[in-house]
C-alpha atoms as a PDB file:
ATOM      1  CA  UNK A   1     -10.185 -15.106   1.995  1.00  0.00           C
ATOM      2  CA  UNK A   2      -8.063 -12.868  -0.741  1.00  0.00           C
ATOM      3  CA  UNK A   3      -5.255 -14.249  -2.385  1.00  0.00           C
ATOM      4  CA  UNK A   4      -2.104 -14.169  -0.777  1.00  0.00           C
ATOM      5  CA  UNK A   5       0.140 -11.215  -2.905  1.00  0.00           C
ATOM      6  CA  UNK A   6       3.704 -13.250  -3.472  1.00  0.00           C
ATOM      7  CA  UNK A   7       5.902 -10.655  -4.515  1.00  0.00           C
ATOM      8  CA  UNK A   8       8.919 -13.114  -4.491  1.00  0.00           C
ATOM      9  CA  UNK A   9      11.005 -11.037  -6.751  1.00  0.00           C
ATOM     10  CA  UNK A  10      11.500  -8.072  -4.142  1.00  0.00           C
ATOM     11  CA  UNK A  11      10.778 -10.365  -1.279  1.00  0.00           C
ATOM     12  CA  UNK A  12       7.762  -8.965  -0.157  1.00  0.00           C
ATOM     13  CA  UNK A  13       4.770 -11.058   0.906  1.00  0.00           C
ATOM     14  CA  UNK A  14       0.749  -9.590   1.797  1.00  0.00           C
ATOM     15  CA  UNK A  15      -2.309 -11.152   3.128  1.00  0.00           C
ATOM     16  CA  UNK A  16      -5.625  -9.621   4.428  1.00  0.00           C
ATOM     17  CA  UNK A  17      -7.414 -11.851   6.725  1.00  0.00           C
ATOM     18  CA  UNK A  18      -9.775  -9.470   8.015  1.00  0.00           C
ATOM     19  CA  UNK A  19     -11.230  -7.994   5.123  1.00  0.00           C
ATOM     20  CA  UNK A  20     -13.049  -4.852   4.778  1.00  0.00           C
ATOM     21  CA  UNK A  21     -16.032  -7.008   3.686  1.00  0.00           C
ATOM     22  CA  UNK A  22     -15.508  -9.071   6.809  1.00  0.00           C
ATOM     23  CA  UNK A  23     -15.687  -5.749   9.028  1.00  0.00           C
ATOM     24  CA  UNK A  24     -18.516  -3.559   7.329  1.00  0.00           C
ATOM     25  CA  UNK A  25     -15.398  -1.364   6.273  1.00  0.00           C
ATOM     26  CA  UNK A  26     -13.981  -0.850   9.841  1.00  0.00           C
ATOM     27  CA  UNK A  27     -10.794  -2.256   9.520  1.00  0.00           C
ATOM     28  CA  UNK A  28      -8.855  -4.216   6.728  1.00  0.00           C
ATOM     29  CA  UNK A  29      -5.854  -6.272   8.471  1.00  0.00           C
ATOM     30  CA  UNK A  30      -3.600  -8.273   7.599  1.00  0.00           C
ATOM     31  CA  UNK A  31       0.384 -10.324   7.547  1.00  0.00           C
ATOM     32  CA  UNK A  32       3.177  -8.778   5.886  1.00  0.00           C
ATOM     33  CA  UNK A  33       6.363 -10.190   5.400  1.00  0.00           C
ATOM     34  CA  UNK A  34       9.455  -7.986   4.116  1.00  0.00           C
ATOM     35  CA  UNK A  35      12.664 -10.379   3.343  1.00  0.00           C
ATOM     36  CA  UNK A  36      16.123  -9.359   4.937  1.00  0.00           C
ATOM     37  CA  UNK A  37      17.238  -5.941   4.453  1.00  0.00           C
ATOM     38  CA  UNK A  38      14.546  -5.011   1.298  1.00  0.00           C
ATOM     39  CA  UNK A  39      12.192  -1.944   2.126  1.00  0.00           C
ATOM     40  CA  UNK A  40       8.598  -1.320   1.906  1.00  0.00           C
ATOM     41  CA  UNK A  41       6.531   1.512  -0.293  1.00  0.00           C
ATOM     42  CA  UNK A  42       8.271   4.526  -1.009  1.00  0.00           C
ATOM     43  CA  UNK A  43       6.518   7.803   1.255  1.00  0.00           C
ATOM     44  CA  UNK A  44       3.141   8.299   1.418  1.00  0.00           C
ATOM     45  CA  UNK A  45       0.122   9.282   2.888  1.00  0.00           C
ATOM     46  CA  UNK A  46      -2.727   7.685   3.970  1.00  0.00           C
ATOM     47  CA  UNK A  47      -5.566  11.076   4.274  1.00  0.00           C
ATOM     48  CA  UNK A  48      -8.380   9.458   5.910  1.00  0.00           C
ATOM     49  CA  UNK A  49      -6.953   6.095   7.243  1.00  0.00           C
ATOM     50  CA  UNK A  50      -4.730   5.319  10.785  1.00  0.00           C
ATOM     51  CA  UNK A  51      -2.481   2.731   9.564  1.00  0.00           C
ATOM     52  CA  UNK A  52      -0.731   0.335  12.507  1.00  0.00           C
ATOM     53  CA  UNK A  53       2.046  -1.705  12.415  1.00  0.00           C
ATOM     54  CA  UNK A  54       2.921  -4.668  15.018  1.00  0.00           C
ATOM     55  CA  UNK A  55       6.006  -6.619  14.967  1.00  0.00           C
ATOM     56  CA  UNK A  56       5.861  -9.992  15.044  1.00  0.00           C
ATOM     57  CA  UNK A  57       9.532 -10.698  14.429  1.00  0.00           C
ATOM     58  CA  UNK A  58      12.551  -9.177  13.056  1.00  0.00           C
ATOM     59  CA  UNK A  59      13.212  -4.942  13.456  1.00  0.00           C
ATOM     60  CA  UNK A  60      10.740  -2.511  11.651  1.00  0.00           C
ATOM     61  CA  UNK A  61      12.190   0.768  10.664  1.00  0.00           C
ATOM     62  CA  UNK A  62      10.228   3.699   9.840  1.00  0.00           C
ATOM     63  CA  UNK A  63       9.802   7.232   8.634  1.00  0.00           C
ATOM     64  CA  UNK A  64       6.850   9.124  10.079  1.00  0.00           C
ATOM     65  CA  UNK A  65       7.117  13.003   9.033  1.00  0.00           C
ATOM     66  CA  UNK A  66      10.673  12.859   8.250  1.00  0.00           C
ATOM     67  CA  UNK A  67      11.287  11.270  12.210  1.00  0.00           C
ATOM     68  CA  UNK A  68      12.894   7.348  12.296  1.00  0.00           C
ATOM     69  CA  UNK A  69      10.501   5.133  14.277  1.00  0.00           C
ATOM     70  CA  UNK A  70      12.202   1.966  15.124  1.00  0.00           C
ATOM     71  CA  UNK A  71       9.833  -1.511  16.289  1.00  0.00           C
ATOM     72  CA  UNK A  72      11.074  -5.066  17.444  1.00  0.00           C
ATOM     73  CA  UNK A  73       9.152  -7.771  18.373  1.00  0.00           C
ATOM     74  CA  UNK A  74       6.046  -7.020  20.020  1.00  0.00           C
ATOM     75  CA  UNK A  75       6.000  -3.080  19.244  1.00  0.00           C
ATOM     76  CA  UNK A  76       3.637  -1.053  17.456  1.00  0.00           C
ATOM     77  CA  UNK A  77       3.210   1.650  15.447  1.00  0.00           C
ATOM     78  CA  UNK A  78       1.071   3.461  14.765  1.00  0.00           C
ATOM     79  CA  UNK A  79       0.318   6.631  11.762  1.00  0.00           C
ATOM     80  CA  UNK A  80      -2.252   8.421  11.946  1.00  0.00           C
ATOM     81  CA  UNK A  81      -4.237  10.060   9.280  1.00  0.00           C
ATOM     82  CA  UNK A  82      -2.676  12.742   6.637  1.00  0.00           C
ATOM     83  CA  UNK A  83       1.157  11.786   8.074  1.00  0.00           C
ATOM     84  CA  UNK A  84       4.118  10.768   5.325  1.00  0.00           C
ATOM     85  CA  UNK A  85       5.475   7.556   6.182  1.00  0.00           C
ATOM     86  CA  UNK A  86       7.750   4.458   4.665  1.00  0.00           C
ATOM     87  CA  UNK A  87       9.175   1.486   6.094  1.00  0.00           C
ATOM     88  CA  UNK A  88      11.749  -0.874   5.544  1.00  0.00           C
ATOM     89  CA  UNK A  89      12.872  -4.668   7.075  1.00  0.00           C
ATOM     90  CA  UNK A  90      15.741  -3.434   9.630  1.00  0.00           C
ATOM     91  CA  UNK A  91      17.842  -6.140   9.641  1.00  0.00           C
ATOM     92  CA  UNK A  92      20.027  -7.298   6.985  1.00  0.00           C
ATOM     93  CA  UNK A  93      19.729 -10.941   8.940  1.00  0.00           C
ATOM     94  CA  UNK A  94      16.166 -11.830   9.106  1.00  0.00           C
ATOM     95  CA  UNK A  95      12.752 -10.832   7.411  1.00  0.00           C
ATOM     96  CA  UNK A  96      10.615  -8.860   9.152  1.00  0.00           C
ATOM     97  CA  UNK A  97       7.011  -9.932   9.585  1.00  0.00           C
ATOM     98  CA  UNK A  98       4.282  -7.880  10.965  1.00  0.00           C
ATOM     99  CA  UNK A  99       0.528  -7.353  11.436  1.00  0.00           C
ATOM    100  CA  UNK A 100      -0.732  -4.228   9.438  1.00  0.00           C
ATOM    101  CA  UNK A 101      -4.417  -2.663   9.560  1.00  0.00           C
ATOM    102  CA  UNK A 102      -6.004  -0.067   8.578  1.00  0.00           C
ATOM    103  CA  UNK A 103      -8.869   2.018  10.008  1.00  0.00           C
ATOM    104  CA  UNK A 104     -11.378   2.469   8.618  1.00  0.00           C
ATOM    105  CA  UNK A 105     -10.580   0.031   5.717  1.00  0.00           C
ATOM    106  CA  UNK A 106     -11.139   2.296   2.563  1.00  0.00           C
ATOM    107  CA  UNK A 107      -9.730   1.045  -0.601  1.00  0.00           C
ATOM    108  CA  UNK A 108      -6.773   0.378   0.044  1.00  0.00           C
ATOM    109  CA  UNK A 109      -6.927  -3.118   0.552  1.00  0.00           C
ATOM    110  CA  UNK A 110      -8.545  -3.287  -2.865  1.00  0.00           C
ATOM    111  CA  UNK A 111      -5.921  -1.280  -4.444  1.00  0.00           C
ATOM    112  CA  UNK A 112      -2.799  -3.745  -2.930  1.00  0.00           C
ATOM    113  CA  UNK A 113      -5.124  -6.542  -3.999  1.00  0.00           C
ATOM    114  CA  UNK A 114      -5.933  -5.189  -7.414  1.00  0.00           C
ATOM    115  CA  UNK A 115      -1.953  -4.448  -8.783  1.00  0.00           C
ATOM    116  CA  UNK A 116      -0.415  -7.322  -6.528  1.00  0.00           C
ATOM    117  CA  UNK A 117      -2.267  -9.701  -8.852  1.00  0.00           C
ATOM    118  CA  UNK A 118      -0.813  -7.863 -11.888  1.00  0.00           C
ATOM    119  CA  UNK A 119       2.461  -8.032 -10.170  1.00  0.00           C
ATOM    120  CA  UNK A 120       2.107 -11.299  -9.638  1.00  0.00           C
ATOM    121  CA  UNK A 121       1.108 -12.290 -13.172  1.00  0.00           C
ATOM    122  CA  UNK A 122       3.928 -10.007 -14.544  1.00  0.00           C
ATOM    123  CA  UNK A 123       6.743 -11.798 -12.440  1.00  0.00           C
ATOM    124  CA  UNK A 124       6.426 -10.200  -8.777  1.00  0.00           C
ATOM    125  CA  UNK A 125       7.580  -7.007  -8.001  1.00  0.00           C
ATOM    126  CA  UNK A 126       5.663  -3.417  -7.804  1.00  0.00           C
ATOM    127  CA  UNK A 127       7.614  -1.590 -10.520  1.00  0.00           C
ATOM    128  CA  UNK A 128       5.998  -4.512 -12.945  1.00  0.00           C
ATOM    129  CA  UNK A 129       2.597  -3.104 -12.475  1.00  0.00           C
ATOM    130  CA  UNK A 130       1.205  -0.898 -16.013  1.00  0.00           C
ATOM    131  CA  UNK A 131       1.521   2.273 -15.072  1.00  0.00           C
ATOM    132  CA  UNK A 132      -1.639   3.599 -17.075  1.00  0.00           C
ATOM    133  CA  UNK A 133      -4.024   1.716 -14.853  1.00  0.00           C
ATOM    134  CA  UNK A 134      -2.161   2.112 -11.636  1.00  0.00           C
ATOM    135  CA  UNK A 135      -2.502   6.149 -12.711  1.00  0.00           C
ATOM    136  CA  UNK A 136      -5.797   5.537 -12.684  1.00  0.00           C
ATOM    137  CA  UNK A 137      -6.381   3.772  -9.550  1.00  0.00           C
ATOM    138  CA  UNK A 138      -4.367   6.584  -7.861  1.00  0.00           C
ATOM    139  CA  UNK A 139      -6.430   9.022  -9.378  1.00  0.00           C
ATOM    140  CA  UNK A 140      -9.500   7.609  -8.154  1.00  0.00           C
ATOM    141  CA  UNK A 141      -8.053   7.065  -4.861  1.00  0.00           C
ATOM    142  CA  UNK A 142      -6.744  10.636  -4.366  1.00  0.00           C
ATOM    143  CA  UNK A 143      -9.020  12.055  -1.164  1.00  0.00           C
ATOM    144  CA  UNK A 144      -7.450   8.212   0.421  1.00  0.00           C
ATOM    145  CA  UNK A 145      -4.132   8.109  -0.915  1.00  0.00           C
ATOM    146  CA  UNK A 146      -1.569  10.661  -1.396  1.00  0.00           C
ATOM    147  CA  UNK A 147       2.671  10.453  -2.673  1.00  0.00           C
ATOM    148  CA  UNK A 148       4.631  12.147   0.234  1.00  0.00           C
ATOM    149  CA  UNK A 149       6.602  15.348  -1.179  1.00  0.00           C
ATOM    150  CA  UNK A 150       4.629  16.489  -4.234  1.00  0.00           C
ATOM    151  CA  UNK A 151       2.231  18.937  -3.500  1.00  0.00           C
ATOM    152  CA  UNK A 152      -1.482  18.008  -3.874  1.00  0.00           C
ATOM    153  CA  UNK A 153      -2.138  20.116  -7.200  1.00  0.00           C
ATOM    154  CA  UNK A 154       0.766  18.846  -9.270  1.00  0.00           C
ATOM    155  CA  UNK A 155      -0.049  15.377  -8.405  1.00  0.00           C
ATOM    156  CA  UNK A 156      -3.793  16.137  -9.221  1.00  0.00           C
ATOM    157  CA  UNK A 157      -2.588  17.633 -12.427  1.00  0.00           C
ATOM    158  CA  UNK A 158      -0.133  14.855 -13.712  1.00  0.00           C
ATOM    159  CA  UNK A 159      -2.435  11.901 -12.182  1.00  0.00           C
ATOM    160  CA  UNK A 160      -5.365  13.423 -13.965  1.00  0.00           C
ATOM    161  CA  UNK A 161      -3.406  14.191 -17.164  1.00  0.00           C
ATOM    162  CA  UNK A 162      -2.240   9.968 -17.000  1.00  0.00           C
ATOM    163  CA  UNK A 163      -6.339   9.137 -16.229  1.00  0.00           C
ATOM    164  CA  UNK A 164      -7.173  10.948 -19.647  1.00  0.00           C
ATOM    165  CA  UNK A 165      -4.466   8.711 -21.158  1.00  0.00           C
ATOM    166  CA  UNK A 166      -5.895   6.039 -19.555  1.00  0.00           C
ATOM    167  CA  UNK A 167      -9.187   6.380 -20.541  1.00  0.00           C
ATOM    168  CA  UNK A 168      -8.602   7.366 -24.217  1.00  0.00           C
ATOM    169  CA  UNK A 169      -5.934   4.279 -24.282  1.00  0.00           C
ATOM    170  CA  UNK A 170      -8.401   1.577 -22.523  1.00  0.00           C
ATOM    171  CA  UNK A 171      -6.304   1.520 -20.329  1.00  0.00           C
ATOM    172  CA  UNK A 172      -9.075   2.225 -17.446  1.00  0.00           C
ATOM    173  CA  UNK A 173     -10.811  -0.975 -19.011  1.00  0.00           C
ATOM    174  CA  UNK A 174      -8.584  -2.927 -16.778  1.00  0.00           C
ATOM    175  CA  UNK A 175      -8.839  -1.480 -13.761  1.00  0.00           C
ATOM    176  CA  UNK A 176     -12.620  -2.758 -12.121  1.00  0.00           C
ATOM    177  CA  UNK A 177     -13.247   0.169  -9.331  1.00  0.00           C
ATOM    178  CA  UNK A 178     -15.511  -0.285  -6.348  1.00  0.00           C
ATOM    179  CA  UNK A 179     -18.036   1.097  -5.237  1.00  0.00           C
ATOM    180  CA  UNK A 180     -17.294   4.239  -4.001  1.00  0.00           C
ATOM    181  CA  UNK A 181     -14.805   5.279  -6.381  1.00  0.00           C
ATOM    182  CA  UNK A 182     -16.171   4.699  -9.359  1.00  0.00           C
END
């Protein structure tokens, strides 16, 4: 079992319990919780990897290709591969809690994993995270994981400018990649 990532700063909570170890890299899944009226990552894109979302309880908002996708209790939804998307807790009342998976897992589990330990550490929120390592992560992680509304070759070019940074710094030092991506 992975450490539970506590972000109790931003009042965001995530645990895997189906790991991709656990699944010979078919699915990573896990609990998220999202306190009262805070939101989830910023836009995205996941390029090889459906990502699903079912409500447990409270109201998930989200934003597939620029079109609001709203969940309650017991609702799902699902993105599918190479679509933008961000969330956020709907209700300014309750926290919303939710199943999440992946498929297949990837490395994203390991990259949530990897910087919500730092985050942790550093006092639990994202934006606490070094950036030089994150960079790098991303970097590695760029045929996976993709920002939403920067085109592929500027991100390429300013992610890969940040890994040179990171590598001349130490910065990369930090960051232990898997196998796969390193």
């Amino acid at each position: 079992m992975k450490k539970a990532i506590d972000l109790h700063q931003i009042g965001e909570k995530l645990e895997f319990n189906d790991t991709r170890e656990q699944t010979n890299g078919q699915r990573s899944e896990g609990i998220m919780a999202i306190a009262a009226g805070k939101k989830g990552p910023g836009a995205h894109k996941h390029m090889l990897q459906t990502e699903g979302f079912e409500v447990i309880s409270g109201r998930m908002v989200a934003i597939v290709n620029g079109k609001e996708v709203v969940a309650n209790a017991g609702e799902t939804i699902l993105v599918l591969p190479g679509e933008s998307h961000s969330f956020l807790n709907g209700s300014t009342e309750e926290p919303l809690v939710a199943k999440f998976w992946y498929e297949p897992a990837l490395h994203t589990e390991w990259m949530l994993q990897t910087m919500g330990e730092e985050a942790m550490e550093k006092g639990g929120d994202w934006d606490k995270v070094s950036a030089l390592p994150a960079i790098y992560m991303f970097y590695k992680m760029r045929k996976e994981y993709r920002f939403a509304g920067l085109p592929y070759w500027l991100q390429d070019l300013l992610l890969g400018i940040g890994t040179g940074i990171a590598i001349l710094t130490g910065a990369s030092k930090k960051v232990t990649l898997p196998r796969g991506l390193a």
